[in-house]
C-alpha atoms as a PDB file:
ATOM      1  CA  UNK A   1     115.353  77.540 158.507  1.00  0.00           C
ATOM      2  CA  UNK A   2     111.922  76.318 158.716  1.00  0.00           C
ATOM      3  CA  UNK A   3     108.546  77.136 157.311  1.00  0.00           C
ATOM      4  CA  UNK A   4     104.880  75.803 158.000  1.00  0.00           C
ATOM      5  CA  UNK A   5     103.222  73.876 155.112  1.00  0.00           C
ATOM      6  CA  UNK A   6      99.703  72.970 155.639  1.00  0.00           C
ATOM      7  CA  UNK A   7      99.698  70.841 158.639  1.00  0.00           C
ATOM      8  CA  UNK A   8     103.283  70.650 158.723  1.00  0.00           C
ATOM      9  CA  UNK A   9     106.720  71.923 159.076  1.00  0.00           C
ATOM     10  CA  UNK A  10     109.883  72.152 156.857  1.00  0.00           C
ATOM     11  CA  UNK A  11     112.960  72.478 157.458  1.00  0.00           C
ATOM     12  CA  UNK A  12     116.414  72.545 156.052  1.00  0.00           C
ATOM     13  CA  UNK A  13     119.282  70.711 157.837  1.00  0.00           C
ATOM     14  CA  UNK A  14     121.609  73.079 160.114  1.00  0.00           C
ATOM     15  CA  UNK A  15     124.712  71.705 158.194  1.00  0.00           C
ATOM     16  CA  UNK A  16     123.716  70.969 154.995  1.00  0.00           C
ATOM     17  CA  UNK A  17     121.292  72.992 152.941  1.00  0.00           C
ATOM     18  CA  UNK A  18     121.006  70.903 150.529  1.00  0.00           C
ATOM     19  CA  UNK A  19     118.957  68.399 152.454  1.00  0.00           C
ATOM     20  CA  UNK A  20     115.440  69.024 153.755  1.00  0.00           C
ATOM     21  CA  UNK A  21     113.394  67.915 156.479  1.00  0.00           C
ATOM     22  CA  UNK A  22     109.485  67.356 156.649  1.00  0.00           C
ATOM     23  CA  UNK A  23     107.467  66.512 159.745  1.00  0.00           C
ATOM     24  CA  UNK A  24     104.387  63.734 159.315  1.00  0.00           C
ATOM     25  CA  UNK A  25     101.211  64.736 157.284  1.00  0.00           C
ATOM     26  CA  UNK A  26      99.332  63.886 154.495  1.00  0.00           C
ATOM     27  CA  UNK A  27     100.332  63.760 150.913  1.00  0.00           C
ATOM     28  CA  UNK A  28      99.390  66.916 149.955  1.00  0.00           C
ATOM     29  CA  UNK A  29     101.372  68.048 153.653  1.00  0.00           C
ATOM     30  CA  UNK A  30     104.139  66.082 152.260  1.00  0.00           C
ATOM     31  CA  UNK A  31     104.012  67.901 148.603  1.00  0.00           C
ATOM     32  CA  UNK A  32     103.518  71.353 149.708  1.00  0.00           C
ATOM     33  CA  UNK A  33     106.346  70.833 151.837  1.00  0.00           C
ATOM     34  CA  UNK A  34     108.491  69.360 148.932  1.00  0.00           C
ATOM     35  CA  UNK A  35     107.862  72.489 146.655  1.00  0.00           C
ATOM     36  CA  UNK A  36     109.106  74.609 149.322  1.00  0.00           C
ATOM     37  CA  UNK A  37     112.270  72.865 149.911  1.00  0.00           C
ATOM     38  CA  UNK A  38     112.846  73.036 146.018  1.00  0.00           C
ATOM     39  CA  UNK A  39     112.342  76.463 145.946  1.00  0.00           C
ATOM     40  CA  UNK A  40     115.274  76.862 148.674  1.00  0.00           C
ATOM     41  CA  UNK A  41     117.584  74.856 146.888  1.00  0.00           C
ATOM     42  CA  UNK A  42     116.881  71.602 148.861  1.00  0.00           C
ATOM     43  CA  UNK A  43     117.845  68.586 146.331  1.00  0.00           C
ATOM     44  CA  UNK A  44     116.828  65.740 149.005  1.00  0.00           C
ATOM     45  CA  UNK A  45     113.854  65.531 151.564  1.00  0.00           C
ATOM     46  CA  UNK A  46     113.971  63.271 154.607  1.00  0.00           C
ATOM     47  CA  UNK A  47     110.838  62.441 156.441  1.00  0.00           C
ATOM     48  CA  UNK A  48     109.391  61.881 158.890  1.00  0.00           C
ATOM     49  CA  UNK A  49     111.643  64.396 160.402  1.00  0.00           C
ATOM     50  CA  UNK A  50     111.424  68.023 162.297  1.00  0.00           C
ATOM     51  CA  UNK A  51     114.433  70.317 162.795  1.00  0.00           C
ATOM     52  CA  UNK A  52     116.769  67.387 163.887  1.00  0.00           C
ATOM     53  CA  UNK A  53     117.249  64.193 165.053  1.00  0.00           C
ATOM     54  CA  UNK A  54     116.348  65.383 168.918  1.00  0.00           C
ATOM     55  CA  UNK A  55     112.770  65.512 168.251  1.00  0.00           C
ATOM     56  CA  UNK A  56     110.925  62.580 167.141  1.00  0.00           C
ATOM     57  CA  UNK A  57     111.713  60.907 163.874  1.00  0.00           C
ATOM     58  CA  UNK A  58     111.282  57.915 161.821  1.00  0.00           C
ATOM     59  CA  UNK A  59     108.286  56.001 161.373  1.00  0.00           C
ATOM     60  CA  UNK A  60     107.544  52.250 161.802  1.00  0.00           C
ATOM     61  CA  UNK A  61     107.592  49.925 159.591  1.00  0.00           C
ATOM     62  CA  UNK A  62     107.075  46.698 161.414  1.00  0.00           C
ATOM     63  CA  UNK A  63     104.597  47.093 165.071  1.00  0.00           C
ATOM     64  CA  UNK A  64     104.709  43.258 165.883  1.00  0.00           C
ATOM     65  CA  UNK A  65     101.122  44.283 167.683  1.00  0.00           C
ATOM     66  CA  UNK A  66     102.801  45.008 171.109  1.00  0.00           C
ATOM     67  CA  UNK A  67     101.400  48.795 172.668  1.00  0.00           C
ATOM     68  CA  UNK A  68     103.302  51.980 172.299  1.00  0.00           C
ATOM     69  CA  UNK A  69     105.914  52.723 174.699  1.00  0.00           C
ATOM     70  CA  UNK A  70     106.963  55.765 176.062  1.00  0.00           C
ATOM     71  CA  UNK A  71     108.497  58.540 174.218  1.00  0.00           C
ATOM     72  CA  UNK A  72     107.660  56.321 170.683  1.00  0.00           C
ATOM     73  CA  UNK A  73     107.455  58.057 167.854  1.00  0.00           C
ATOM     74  CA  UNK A  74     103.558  56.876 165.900  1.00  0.00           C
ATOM     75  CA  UNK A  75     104.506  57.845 162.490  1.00  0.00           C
ATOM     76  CA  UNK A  76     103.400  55.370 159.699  1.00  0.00           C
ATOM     77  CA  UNK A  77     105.910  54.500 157.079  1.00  0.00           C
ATOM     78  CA  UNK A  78     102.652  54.276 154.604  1.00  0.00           C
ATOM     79  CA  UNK A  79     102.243  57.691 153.749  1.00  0.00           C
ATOM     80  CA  UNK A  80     105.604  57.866 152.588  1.00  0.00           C
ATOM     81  CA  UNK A  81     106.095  55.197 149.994  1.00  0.00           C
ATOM     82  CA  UNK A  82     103.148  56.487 148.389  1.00  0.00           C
ATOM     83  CA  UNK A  83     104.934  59.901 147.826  1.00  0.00           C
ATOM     84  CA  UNK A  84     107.905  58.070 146.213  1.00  0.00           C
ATOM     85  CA  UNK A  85     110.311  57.977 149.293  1.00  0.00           C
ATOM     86  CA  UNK A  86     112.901  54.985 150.238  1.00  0.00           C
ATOM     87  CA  UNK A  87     114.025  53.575 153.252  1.00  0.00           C
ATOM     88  CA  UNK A  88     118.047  55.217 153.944  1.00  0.00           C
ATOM     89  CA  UNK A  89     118.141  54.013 157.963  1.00  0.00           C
ATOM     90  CA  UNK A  90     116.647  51.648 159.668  1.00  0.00           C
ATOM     91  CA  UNK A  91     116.318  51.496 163.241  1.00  0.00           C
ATOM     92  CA  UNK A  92     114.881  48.991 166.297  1.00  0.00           C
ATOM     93  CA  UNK A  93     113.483  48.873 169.209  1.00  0.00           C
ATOM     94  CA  UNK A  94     114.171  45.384 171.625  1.00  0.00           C
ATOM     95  CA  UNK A  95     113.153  43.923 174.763  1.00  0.00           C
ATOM     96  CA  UNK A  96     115.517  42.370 176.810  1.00  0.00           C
ATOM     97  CA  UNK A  97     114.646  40.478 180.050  1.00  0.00           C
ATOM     98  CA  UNK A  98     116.334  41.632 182.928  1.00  0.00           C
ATOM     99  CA  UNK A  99     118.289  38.073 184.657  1.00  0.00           C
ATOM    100  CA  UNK A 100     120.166  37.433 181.151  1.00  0.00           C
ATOM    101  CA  UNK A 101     120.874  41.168 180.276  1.00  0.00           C
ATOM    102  CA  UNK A 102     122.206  41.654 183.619  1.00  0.00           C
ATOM    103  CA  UNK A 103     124.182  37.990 183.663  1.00  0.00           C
ATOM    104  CA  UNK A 104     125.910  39.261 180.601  1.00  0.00           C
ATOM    105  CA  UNK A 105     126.773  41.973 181.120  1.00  0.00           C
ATOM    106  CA  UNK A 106     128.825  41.059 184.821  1.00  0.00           C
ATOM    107  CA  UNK A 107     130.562  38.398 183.497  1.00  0.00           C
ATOM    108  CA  UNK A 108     132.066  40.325 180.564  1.00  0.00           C
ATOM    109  CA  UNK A 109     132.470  43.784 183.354  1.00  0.00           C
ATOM    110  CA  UNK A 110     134.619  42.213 185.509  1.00  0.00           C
ATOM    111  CA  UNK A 111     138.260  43.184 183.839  1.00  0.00           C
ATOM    112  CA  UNK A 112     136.636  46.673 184.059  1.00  0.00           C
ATOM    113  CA  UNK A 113     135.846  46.375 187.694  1.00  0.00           C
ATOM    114  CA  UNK A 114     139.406  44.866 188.131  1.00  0.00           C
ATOM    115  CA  UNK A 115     141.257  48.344 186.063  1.00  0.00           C
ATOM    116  CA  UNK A 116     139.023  50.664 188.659  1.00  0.00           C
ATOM    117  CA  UNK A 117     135.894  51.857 186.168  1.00  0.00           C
ATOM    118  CA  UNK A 118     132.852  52.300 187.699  1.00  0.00           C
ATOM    119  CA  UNK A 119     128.855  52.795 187.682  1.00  0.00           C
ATOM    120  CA  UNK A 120     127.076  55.027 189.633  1.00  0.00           C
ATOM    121  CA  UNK A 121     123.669  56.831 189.745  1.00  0.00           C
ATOM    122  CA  UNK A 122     122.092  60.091 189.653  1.00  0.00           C
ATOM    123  CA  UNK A 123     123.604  60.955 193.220  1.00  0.00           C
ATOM    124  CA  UNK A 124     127.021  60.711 191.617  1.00  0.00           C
ATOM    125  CA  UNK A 125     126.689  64.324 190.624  1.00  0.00           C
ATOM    126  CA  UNK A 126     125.654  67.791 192.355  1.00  0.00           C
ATOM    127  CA  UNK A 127     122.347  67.817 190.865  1.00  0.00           C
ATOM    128  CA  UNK A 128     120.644  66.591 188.081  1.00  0.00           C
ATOM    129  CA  UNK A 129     121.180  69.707 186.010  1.00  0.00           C
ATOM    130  CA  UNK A 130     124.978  68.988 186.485  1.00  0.00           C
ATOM    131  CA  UNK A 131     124.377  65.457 185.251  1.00  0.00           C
ATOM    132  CA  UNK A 132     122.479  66.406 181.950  1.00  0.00           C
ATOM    133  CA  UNK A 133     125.820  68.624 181.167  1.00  0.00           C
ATOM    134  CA  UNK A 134     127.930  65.820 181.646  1.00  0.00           C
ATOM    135  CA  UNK A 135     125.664  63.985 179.301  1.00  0.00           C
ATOM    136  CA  UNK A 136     125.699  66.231 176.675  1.00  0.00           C
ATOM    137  CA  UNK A 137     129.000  66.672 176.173  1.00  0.00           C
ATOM    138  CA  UNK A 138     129.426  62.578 175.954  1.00  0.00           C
ATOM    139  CA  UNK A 139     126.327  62.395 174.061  1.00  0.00           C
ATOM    140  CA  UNK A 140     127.158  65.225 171.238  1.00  0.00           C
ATOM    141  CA  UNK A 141     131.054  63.343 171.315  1.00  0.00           C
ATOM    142  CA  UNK A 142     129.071  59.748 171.105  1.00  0.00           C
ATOM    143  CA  UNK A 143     126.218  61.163 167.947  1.00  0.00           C
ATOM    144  CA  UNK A 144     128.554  62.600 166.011  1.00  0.00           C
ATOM    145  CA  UNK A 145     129.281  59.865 163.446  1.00  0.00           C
ATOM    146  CA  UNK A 146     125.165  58.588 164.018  1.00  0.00           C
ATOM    147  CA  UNK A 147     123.119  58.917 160.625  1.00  0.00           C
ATOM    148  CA  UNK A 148     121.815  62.146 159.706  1.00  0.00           C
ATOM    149  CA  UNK A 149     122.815  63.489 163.718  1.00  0.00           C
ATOM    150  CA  UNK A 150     123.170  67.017 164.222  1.00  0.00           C
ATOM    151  CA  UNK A 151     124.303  68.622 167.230  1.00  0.00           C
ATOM    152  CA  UNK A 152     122.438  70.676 169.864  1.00  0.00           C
ATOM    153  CA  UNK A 153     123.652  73.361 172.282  1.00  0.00           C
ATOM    154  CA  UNK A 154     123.228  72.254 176.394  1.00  0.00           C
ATOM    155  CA  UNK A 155     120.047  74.619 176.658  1.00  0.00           C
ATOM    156  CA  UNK A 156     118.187  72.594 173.894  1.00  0.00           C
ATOM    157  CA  UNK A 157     119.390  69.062 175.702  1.00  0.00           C
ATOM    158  CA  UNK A 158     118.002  70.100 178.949  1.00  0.00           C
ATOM    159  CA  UNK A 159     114.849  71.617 177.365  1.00  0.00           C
ATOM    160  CA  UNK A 160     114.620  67.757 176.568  1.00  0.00           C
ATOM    161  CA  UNK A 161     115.463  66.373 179.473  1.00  0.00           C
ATOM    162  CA  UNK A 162     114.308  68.370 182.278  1.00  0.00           C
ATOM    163  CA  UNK A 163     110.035  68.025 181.790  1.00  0.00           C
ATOM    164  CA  UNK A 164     110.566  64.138 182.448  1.00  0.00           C
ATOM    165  CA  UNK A 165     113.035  65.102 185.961  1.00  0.00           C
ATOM    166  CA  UNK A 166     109.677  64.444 187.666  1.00  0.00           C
ATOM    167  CA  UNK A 167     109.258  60.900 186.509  1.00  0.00           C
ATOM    168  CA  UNK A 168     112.855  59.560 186.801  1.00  0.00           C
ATOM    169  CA  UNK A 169     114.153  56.809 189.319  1.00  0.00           C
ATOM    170  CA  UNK A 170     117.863  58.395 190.248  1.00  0.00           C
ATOM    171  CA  UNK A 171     118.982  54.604 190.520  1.00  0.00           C
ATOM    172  CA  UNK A 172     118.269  54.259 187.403  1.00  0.00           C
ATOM    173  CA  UNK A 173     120.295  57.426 185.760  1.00  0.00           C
ATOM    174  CA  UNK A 174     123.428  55.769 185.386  1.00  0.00           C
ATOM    175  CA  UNK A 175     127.036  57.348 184.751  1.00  0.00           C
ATOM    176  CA  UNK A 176     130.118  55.303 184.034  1.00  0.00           C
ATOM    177  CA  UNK A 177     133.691  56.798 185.204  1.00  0.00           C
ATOM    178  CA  UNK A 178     136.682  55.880 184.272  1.00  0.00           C
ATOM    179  CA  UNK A 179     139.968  55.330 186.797  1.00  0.00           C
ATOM    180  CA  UNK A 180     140.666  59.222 187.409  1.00  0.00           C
ATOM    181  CA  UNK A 181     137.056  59.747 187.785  1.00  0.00           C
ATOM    182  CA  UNK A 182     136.038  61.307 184.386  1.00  0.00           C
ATOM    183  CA  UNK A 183     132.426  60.209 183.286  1.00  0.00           C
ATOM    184  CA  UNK A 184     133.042  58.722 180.072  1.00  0.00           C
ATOM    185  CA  UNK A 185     129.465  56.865 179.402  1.00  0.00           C
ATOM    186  CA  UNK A 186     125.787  57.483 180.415  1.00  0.00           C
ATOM    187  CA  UNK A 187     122.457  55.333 180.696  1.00  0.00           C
ATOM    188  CA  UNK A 188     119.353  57.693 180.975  1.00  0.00           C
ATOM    189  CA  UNK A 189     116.437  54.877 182.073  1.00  0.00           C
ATOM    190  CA  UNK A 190     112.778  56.187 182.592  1.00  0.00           C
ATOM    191  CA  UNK A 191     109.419  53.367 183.368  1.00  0.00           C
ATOM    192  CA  UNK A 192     107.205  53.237 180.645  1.00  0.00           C
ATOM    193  CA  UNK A 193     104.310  54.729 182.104  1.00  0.00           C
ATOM    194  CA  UNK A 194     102.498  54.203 179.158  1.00  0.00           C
ATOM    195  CA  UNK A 195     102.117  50.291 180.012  1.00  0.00           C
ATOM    196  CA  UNK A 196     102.365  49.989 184.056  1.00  0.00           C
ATOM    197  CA  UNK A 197     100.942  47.123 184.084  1.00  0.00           C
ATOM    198  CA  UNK A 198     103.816  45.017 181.760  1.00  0.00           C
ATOM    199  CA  UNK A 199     106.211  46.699 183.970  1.00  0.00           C
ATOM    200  CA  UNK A 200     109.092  47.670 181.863  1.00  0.00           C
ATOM    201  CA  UNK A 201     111.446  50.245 181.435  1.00  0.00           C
ATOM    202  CA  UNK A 202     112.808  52.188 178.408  1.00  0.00           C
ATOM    203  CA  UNK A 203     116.605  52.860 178.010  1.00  0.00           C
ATOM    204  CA  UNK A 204     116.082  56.614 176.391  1.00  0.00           C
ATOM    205  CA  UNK A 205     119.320  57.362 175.721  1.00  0.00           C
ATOM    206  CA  UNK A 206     122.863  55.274 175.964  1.00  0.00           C
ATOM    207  CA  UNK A 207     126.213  56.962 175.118  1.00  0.00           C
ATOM    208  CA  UNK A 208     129.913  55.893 175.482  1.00  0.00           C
ATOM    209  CA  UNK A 209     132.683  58.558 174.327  1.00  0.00           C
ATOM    210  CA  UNK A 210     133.763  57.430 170.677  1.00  0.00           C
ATOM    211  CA  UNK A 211     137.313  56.290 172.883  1.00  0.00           C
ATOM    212  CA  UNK A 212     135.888  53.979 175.103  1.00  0.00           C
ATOM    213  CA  UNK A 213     133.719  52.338 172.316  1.00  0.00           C
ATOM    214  CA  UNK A 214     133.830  48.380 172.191  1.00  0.00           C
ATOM    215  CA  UNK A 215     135.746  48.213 175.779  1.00  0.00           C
ATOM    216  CA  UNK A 216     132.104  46.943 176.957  1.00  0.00           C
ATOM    217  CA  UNK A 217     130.964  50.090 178.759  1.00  0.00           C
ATOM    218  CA  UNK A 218     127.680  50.475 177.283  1.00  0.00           C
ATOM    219  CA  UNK A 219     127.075  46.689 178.116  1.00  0.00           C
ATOM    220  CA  UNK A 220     128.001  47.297 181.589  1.00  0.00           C
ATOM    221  CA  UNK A 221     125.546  50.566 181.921  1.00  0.00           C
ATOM    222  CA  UNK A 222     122.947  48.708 180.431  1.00  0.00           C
ATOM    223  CA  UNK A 223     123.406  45.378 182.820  1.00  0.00           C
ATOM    224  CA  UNK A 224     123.493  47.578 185.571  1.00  0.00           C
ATOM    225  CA  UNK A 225     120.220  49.442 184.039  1.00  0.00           C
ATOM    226  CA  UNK A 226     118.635  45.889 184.160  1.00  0.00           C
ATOM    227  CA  UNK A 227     119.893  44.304 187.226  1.00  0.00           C
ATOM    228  CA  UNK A 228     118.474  47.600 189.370  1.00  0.00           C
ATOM    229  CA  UNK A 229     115.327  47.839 187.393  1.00  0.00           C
ATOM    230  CA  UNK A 230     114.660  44.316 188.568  1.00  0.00           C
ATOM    231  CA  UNK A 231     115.561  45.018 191.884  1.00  0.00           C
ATOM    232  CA  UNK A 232     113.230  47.683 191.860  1.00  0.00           C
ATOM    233  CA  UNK A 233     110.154  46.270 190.472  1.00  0.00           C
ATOM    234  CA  UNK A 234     110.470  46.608 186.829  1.00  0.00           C
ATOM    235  CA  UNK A 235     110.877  42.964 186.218  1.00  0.00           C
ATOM    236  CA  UNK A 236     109.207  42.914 182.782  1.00  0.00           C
ATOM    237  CA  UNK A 237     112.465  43.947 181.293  1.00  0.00           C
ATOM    238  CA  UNK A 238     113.876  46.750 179.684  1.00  0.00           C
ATOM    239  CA  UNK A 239     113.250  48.162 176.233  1.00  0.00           C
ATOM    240  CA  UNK A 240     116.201  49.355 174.212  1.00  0.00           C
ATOM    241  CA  UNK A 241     114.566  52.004 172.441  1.00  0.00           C
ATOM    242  CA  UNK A 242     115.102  53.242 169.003  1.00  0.00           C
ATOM    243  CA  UNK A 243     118.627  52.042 167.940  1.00  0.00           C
ATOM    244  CA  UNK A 244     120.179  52.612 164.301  1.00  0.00           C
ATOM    245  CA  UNK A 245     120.928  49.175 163.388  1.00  0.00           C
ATOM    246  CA  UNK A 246     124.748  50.710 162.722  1.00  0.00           C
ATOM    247  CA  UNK A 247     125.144  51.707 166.407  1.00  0.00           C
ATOM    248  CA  UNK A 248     127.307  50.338 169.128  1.00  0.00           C
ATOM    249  CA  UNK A 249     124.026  50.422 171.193  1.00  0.00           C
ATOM    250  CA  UNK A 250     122.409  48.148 168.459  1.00  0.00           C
ATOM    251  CA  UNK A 251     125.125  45.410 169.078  1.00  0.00           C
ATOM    252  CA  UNK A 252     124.306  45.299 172.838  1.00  0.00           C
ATOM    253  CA  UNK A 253     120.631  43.831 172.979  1.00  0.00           C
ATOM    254  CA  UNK A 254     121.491  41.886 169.557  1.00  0.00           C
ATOM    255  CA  UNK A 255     121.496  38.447 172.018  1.00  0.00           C
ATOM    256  CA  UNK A 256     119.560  39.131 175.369  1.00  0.00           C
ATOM    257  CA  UNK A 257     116.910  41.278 173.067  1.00  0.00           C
ATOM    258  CA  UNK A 258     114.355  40.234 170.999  1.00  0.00           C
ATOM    259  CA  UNK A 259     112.772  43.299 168.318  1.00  0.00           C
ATOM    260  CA  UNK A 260     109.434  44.260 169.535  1.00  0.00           C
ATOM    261  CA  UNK A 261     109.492  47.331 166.893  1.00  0.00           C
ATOM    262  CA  UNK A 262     110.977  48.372 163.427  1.00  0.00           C
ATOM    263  CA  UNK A 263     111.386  52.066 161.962  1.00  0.00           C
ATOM    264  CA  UNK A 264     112.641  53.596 158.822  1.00  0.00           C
ATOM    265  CA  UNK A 265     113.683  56.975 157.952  1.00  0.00           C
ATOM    266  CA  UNK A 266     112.674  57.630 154.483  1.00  0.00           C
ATOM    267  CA  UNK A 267     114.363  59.909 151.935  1.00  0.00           C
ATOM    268  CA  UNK A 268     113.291  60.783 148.080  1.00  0.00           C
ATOM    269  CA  UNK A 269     115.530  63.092 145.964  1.00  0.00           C
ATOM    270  CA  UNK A 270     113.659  66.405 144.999  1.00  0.00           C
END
């Protein structure tokens, strides 16, 4: 359920009514919004938030004075202490230079190698339609236990995916299979086009199946993400975009990556 407040949108969380959701606005955005959620039974508001956690979320609370990236979300976390909210997730975003990442990441793949996983790119599958339904069925497996996640069906993932098809390097749209062949991890890289000139890329999105977590897949995917992004020219390193500092993914650029951004999700009880 959603409703337009002002300049804004609310909405109320697809598995729990009890908790809304309010895009980025002003304070009086933020307390129309409020009254609204009240008056549906809403007893907590997150912000800055849309419908879920698909769509851009989570405003920054430390910029470090480097340039927006690609796909960054330009909320400020201002707005939101001064209408009474609290920090309940934090997040990060790290850059990682491509010759350690990638160093790292072979030495510790190689018992992986030996057992007869591999890495492949885009042309591992029929089409890249094919490959965004493999990744959503790891990715919604992967999310599940991410803060404040909820799921969406394969039509909404590609509507996400598909308008940046035209911008993608398939080298650099990485799948991970397991012995018998099953994809069980994905790396979804795009070049921040935003900044050509520091010549980086941006790991979007990085998923392992909950079962495979900690056996050093999502290193691997994201070695491999740097050691072909050098190879092909992006040898300003990678960004590891927007991790909750709970995740897996968080753990992976905690020594090759140093934090370029912080964010915050912010929450007040209504």
């Amino acid at each position: 359920m959603a409703s337009d407040r002002g300049k804004i949108r609310a909405y109320i969380h697809p598995q729990n009514p009890t908790i809304g959701h309010i895009e980025h606005g002003s304070l009086a955005d933020i307390q129309a919004a409020e009254a609204w959620l009240r008056s549906k039974g809403c007893t907590v508001a997150r912000g800055p938030m849309g419908p879920d956690t698909w769509q851009p979320y989570r405003a920054t609370t430390h910029s470090f004075g480097r340039p927006t990236f690609l796909g960054e979300p330009r909320f400020n976390a201002d707005i939101w202490r001064q209408c009474g909210y609290s920090p309940i997730a934090e997040y990060t975003s790290a850059l990682a230079q491509n010759i350690p990442a990638a160093q790292a990441a072979a030495a510790a793949s190689c018992p992986l190698v030996t057992a007869g996983f591999d890495v492949l790119g885009l042309d591992a599958h029929e089409s890249f339609d094919a490959a965004l339904s493999v990744f959503h069925g790891i990715a919604t497996a992967a999310f599940k236990t991410a803060f404040a996640y909820s799921p969406i069906d394969l039509q909404g993932f590609r509507a996400l995916y598909s308008p940046i098809k035209s911008m993608i390097e398939p080298k650099m749209v990485l799948t991970a299979f397991d012995p018998n062949g099953r994809p069980i991890g994905f790396c979804f890289n795009i070049p921040d086009r935003l900044n050509p000139e520091r010549k980086e890329f941006i790991v979007k999105s990085l998923a392992v199946l909950p079962e495979h977590h900690r056996t050093g897949i999502g290193s691997w995917l994201v070695g491999v993400s740097h050691s072909m992004g050098h190879s092909l020219g992006w040898t300003g390193g990678g960004i590891h975009a927007l991790m909750w500092t709970h995740s897996h993914s968080r753990a992976i650029s905690a020594h090759t990556g140093e934090v370029i951004r912080r964010y915050a999700l912010f929450e007040k009880v209504l």
